[in-house]
PDB file of N, CA and C in Angstrom:
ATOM      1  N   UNK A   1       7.015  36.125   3.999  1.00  0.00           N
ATOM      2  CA  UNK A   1       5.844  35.327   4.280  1.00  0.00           C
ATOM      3  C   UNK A   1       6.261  33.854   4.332  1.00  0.00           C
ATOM      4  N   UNK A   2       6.131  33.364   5.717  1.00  0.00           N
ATOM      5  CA  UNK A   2       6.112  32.168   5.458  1.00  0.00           C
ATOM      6  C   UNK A   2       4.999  31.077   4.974  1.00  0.00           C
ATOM      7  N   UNK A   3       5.790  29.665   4.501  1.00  0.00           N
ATOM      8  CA  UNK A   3       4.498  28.588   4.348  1.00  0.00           C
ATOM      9  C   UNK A   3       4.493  27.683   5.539  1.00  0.00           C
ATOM     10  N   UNK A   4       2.940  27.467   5.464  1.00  0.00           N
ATOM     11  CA  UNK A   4       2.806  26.734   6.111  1.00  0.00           C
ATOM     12  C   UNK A   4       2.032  25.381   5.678  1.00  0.00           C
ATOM     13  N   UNK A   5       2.661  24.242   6.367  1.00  0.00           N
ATOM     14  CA  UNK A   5       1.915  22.697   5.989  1.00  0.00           C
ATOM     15  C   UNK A   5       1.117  21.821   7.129  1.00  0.00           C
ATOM     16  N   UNK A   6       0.183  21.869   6.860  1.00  0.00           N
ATOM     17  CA  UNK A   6      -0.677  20.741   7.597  1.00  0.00           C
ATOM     18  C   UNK A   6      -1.190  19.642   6.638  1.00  0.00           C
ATOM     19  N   UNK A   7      -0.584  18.765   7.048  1.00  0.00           N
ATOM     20  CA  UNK A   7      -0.761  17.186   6.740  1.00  0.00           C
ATOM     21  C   UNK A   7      -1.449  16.010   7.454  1.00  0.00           C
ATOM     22  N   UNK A   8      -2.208  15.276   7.536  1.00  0.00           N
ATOM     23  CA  UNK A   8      -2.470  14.170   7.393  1.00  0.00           C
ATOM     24  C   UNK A   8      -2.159  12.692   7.308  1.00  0.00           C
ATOM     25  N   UNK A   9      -1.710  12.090   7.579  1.00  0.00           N
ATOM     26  CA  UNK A   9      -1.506  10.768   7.172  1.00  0.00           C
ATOM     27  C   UNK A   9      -2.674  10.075   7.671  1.00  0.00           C
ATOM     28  N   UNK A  10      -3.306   8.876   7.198  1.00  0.00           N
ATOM     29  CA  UNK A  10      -3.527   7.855   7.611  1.00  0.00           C
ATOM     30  C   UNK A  10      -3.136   6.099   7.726  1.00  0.00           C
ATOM     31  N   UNK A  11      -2.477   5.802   8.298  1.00  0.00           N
ATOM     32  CA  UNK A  11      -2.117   4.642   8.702  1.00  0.00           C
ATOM     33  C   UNK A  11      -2.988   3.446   7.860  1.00  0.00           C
ATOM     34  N   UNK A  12      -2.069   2.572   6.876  1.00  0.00           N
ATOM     35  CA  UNK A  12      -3.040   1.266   6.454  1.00  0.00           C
ATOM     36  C   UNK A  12      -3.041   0.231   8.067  1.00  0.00           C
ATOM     37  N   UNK A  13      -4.307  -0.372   8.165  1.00  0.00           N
ATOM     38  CA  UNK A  13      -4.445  -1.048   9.178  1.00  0.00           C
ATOM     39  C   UNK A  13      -3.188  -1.602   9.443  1.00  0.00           C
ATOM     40  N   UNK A  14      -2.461  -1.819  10.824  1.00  0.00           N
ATOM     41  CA  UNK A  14      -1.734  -2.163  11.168  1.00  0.00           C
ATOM     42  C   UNK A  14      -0.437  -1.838  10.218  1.00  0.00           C
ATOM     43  N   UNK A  15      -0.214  -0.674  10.111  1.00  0.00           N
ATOM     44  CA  UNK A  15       0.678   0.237   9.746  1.00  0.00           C
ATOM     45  C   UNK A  15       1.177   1.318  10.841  1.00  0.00           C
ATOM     46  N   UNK A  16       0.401   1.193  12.244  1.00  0.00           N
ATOM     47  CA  UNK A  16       1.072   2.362  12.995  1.00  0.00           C
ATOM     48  C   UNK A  16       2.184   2.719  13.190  1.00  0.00           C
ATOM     49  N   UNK A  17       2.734   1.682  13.598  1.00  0.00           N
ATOM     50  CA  UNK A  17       3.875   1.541  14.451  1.00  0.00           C
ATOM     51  C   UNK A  17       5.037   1.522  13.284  1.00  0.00           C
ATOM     52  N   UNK A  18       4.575   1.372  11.597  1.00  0.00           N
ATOM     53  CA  UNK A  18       6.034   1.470  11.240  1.00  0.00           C
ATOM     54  C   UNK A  18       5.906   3.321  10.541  1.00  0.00           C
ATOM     55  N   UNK A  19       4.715   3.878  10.461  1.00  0.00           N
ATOM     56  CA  UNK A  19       4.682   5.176  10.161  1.00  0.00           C
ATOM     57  C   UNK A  19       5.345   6.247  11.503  1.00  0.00           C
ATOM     58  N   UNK A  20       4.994   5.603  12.931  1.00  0.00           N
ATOM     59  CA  UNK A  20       5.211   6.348  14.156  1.00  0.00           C
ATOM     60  C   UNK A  20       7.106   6.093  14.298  1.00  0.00           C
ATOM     61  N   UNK A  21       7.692   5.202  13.906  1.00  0.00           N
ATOM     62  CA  UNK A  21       8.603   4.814  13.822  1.00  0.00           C
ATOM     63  C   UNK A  21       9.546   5.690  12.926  1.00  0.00           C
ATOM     64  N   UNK A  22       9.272   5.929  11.494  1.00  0.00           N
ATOM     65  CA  UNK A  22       9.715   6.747  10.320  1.00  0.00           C
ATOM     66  C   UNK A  22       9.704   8.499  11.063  1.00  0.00           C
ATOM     67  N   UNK A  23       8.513   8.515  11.745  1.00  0.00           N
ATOM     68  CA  UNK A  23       7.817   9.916  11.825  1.00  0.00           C
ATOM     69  C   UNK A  23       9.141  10.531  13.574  1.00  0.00           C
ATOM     70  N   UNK A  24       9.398   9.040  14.000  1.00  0.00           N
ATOM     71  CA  UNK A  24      10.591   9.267  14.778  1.00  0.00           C
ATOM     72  C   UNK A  24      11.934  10.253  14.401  1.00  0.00           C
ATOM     73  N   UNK A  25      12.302   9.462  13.348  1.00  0.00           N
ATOM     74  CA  UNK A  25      13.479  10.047  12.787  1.00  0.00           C
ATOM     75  C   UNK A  25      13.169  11.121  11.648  1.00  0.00           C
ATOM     76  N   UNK A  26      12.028  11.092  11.247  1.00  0.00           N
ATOM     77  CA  UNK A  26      12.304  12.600  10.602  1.00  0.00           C
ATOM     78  C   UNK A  26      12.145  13.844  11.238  1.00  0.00           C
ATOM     79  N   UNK A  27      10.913  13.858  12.365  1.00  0.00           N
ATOM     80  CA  UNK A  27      11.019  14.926  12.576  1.00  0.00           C
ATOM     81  C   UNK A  27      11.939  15.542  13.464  1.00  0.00           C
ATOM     82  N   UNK A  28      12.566  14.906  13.609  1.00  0.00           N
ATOM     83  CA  UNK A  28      14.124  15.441  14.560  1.00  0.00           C
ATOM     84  C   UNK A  28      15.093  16.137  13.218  1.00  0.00           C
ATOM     85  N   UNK A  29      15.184  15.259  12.399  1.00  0.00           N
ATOM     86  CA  UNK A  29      15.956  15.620  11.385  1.00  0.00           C
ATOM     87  C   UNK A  29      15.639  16.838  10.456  1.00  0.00           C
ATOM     88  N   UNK A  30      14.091  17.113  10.181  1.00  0.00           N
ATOM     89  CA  UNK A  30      13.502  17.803   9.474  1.00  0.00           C
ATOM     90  C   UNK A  30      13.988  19.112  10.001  1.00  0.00           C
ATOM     91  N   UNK A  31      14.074  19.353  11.782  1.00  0.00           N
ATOM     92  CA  UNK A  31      14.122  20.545  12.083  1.00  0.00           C
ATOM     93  C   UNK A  31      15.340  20.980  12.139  1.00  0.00           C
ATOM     94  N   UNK A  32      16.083  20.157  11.787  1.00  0.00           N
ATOM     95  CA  UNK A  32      17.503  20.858  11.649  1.00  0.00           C
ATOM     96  C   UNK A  32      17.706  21.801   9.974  1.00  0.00           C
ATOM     97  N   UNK A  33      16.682  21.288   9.395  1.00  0.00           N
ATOM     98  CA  UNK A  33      17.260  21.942   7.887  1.00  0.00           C
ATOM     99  C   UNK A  33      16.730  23.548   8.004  1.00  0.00           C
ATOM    100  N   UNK A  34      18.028  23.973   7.173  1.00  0.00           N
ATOM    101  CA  UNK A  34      18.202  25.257   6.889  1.00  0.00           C
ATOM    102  C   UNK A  34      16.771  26.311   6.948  1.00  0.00           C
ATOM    103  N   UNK A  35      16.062  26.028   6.422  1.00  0.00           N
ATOM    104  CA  UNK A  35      14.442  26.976   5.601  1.00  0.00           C
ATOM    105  C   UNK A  35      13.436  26.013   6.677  1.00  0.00           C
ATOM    106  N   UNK A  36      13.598  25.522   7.593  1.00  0.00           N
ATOM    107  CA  UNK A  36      12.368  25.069   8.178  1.00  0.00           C
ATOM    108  C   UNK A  36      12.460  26.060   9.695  1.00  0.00           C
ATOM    109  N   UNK A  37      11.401  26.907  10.007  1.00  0.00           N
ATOM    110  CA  UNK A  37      10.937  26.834  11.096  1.00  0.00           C
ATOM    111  C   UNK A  37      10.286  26.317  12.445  1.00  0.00           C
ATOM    112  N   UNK A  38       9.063  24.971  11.782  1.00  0.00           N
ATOM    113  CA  UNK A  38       8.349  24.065  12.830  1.00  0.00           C
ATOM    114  C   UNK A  38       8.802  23.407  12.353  1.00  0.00           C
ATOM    115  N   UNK A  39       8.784  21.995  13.066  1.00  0.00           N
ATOM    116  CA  UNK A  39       8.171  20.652  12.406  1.00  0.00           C
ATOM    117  C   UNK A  39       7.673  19.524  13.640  1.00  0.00           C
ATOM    118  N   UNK A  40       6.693  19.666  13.586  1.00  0.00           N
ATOM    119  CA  UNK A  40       5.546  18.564  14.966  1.00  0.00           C
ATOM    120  C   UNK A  40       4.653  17.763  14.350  1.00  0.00           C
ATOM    121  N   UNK A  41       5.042  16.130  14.789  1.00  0.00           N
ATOM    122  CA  UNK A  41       4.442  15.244  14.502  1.00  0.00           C
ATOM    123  C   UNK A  41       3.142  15.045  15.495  1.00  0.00           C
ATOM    124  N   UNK A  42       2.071  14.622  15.528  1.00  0.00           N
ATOM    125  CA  UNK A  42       1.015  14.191  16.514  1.00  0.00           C
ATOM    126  C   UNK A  42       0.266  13.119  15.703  1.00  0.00           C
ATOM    127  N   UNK A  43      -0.164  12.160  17.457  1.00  0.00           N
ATOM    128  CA  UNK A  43      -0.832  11.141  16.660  1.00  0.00           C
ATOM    129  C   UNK A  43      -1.752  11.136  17.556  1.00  0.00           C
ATOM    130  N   UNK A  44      -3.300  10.612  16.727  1.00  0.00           N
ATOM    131  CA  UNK A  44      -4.349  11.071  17.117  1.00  0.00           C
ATOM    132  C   UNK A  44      -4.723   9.874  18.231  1.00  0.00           C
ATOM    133  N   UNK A  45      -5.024   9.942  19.924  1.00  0.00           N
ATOM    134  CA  UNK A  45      -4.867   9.097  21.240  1.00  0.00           C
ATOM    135  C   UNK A  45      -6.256   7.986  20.845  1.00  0.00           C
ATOM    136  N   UNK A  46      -7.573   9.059  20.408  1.00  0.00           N
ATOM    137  CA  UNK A  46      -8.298   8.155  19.800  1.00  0.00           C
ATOM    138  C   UNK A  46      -8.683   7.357  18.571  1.00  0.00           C
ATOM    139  N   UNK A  47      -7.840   7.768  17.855  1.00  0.00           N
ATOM    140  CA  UNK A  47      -7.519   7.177  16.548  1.00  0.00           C
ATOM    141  C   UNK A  47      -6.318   6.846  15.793  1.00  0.00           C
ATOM    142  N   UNK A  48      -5.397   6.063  16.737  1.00  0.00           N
ATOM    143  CA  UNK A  48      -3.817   5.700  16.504  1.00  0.00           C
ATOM    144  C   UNK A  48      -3.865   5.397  15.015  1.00  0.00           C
ATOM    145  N   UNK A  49      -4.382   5.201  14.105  1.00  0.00           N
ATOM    146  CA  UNK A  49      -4.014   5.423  12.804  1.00  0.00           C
ATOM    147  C   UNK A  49      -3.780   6.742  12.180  1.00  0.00           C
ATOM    148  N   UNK A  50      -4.570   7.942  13.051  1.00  0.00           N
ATOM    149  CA  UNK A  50      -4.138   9.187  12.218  1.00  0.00           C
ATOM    150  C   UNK A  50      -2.807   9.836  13.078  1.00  0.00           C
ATOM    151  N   UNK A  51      -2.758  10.314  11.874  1.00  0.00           N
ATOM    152  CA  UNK A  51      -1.228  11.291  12.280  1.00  0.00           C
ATOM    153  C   UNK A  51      -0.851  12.660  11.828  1.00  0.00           C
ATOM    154  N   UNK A  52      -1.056  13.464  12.187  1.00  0.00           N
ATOM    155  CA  UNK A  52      -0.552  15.023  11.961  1.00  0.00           C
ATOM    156  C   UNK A  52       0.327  15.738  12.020  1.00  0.00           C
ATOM    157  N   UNK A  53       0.856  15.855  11.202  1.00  0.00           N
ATOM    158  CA  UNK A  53       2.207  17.048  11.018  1.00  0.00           C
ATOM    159  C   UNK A  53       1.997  18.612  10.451  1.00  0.00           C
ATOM    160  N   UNK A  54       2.620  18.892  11.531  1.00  0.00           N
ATOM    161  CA  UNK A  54       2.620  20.669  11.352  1.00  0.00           C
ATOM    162  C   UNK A  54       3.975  21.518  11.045  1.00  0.00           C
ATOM    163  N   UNK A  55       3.898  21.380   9.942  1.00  0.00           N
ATOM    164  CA  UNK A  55       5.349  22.311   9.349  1.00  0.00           C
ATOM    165  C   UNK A  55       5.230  23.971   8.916  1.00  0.00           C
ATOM    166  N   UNK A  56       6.143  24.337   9.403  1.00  0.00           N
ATOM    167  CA  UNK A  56       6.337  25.974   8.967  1.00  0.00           C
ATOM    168  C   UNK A  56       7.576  26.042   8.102  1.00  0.00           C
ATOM    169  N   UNK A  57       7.480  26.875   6.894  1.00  0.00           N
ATOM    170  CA  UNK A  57       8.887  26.552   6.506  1.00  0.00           C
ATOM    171  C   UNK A  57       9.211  28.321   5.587  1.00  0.00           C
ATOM    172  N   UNK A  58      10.222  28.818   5.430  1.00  0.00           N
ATOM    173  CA  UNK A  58      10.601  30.470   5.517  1.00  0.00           C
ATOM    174  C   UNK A  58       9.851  30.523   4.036  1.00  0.00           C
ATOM    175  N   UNK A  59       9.929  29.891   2.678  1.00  0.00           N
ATOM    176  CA  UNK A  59       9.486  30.271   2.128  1.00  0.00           C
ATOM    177  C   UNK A  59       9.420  28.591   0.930  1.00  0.00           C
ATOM    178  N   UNK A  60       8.886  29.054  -0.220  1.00  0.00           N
ATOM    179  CA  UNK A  60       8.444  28.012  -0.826  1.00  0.00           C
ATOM    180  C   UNK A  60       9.834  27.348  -1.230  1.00  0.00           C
ATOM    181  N   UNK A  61      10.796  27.699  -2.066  1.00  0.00           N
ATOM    182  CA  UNK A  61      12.424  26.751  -1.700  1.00  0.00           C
ATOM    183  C   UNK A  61      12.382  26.016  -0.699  1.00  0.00           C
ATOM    184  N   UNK A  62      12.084  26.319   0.492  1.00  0.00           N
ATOM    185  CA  UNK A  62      12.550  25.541   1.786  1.00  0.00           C
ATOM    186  C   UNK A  62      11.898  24.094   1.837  1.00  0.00           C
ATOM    187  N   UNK A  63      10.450  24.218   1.202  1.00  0.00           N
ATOM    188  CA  UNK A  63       9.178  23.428   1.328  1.00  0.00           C
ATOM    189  C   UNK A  63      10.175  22.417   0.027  1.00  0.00           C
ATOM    190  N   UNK A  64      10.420  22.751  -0.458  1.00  0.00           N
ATOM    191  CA  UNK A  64      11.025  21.954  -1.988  1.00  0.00           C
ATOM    192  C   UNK A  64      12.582  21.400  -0.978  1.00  0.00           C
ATOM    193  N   UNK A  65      12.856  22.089  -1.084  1.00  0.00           N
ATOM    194  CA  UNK A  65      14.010  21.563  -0.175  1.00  0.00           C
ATOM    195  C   UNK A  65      13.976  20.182   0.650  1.00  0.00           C
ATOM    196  N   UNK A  66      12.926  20.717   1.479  1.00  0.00           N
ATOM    197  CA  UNK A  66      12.445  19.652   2.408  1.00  0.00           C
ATOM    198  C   UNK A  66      12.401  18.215   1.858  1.00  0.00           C
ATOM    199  N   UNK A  67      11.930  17.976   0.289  1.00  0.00           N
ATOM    200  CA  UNK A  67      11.550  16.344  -0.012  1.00  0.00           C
ATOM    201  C   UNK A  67      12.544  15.947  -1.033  1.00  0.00           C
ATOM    202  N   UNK A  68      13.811  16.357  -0.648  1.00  0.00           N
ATOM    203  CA  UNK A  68      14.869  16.667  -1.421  1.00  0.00           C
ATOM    204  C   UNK A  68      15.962  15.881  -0.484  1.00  0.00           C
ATOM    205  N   UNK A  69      15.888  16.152   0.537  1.00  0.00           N
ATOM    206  CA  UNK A  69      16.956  15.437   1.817  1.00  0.00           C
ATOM    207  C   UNK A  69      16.664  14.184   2.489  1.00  0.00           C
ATOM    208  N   UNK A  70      17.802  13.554   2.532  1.00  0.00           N
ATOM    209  CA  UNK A  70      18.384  12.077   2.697  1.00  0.00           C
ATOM    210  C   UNK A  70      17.107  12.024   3.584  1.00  0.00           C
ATOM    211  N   UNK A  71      16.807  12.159   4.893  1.00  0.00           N
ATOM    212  CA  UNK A  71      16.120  11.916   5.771  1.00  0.00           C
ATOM    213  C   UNK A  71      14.209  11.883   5.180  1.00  0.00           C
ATOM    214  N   UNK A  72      13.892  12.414   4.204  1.00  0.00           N
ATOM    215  CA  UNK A  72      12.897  12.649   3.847  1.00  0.00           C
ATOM    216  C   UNK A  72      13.024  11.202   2.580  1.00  0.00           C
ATOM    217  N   UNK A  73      13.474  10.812   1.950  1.00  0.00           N
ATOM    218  CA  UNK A  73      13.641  10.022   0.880  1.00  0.00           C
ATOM    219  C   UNK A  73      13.365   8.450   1.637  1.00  0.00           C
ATOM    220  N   UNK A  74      14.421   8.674   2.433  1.00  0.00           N
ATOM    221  CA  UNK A  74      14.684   7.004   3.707  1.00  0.00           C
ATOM    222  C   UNK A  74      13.081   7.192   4.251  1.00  0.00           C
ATOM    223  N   UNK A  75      12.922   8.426   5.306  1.00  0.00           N
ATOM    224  CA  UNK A  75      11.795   7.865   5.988  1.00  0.00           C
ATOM    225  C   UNK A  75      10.382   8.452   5.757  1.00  0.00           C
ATOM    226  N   UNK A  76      10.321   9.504   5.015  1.00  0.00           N
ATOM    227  CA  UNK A  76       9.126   9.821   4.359  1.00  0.00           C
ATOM    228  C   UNK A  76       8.532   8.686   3.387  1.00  0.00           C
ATOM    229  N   UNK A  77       9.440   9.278   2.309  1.00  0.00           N
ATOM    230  CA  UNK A  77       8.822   8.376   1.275  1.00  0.00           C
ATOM    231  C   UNK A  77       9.217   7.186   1.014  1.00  0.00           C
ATOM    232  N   UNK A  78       9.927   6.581   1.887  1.00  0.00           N
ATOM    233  CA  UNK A  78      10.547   5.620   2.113  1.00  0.00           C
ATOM    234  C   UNK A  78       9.977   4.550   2.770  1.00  0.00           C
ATOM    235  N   UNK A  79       9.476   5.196   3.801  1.00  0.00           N
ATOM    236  CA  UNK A  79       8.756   4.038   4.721  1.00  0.00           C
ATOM    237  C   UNK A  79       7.278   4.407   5.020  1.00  0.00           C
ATOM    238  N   UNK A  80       7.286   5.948   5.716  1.00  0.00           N
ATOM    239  CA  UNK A  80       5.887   5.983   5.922  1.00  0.00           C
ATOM    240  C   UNK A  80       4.939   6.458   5.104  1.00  0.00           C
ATOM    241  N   UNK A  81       5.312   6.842   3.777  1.00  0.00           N
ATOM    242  CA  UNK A  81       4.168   6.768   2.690  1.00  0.00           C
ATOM    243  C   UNK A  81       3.445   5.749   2.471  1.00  0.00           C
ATOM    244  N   UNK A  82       4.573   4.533   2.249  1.00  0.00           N
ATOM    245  CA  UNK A  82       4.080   3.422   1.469  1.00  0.00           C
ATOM    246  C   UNK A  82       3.370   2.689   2.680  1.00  0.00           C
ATOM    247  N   UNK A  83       3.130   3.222   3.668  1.00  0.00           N
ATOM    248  CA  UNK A  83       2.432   2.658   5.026  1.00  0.00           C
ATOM    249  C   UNK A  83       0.749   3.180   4.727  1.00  0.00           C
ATOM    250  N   UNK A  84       0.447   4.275   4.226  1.00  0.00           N
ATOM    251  CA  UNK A  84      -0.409   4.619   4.246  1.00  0.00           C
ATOM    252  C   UNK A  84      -1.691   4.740   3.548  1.00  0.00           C
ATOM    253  N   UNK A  85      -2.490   4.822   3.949  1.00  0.00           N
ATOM    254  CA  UNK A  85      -3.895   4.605   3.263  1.00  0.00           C
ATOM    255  C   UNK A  85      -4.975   5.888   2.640  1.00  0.00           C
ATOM    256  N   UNK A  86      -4.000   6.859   3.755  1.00  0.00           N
ATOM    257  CA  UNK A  86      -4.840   8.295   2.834  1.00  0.00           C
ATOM    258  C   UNK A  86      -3.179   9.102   3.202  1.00  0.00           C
ATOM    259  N   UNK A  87      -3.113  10.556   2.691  1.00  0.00           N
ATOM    260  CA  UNK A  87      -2.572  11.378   2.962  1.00  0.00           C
ATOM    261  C   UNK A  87      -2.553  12.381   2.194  1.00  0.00           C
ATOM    262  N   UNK A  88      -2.663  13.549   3.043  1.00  0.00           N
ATOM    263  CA  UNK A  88      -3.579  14.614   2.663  1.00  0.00           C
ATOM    264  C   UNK A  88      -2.889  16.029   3.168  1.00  0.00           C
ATOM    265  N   UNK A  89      -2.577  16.691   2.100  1.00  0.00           N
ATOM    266  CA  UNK A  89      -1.766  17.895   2.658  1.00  0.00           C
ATOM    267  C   UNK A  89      -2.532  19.350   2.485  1.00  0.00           C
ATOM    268  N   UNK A  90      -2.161  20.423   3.207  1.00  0.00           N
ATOM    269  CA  UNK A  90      -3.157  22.021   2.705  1.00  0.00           C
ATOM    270  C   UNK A  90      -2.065  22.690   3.304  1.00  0.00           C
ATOM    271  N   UNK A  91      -1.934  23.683   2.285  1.00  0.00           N
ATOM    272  CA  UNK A  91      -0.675  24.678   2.601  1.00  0.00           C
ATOM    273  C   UNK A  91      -1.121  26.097   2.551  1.00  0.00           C
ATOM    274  N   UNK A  92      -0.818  26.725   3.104  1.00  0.00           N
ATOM    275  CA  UNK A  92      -1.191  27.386   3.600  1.00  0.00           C
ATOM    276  C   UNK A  92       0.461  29.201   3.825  1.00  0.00           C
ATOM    277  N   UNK A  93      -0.149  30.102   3.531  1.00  0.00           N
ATOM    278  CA  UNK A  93       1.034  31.637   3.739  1.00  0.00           C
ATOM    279  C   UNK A  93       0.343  32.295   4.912  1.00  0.00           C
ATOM    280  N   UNK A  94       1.679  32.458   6.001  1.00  0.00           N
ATOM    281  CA  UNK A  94       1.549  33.332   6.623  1.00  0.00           C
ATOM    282  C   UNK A  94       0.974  34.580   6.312  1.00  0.00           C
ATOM    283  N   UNK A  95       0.605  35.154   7.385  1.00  0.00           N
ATOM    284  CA  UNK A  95      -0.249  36.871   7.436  1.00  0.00           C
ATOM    285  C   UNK A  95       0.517  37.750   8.220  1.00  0.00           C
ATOM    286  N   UNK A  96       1.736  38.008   7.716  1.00  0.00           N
ATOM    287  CA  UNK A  96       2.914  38.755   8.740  1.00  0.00           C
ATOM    288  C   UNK A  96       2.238  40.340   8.962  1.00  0.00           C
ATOM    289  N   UNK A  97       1.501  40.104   9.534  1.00  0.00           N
ATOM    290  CA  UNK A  97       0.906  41.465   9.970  1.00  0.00           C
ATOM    291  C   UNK A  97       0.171  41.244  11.610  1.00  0.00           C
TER     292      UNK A  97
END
């Protein structure tokens, strides 16, 4: 069974561009690790402050894994956390049936 993550961010005013920036380089990086299946950033056309990420990952290790690596430290919590004004995660197990 996999997990799955849908997230949230919201952008502090005039924070887009350095969260869309961070959200550059991780999610390229994110999908290379071992236990991840997805990883898709989207940002909302009518509301350039929100931002959505959709992660799949093989099992709960992987999800731990994930905020564990260089790329997640630098530009997660590194840059585009401290950008933000809400952020909001719901996780969610596959239904392998």
């Amino acid at each position: 069974m996999a997990i799955v993550l849908s997230a949230t961010w919201i952008a502090k005013e005039g924070s887009e561009e350095t969260v869309r920036e961070a959200l550059e380089h991780l999610a390229p990086a994110s999908r290379t690790e071992e236990g991840n299946i997805y990883y898709q950033a989207y940002q909302d056309p009518a509301e350039p402050r929100v931002f959505r990420i959709f992660e799949v990952y093989k099992d709960d290790a992987a999800v731990k894994a994930h905020t564990e690596y260089e790329h997640f430290t630098q530009w997660a919590a590194g840059q585009a956390i401290p950008a933000l004004e809400e952020r909001k995660r719901d996780f969610y197990e596959t239904l392998d049936y």
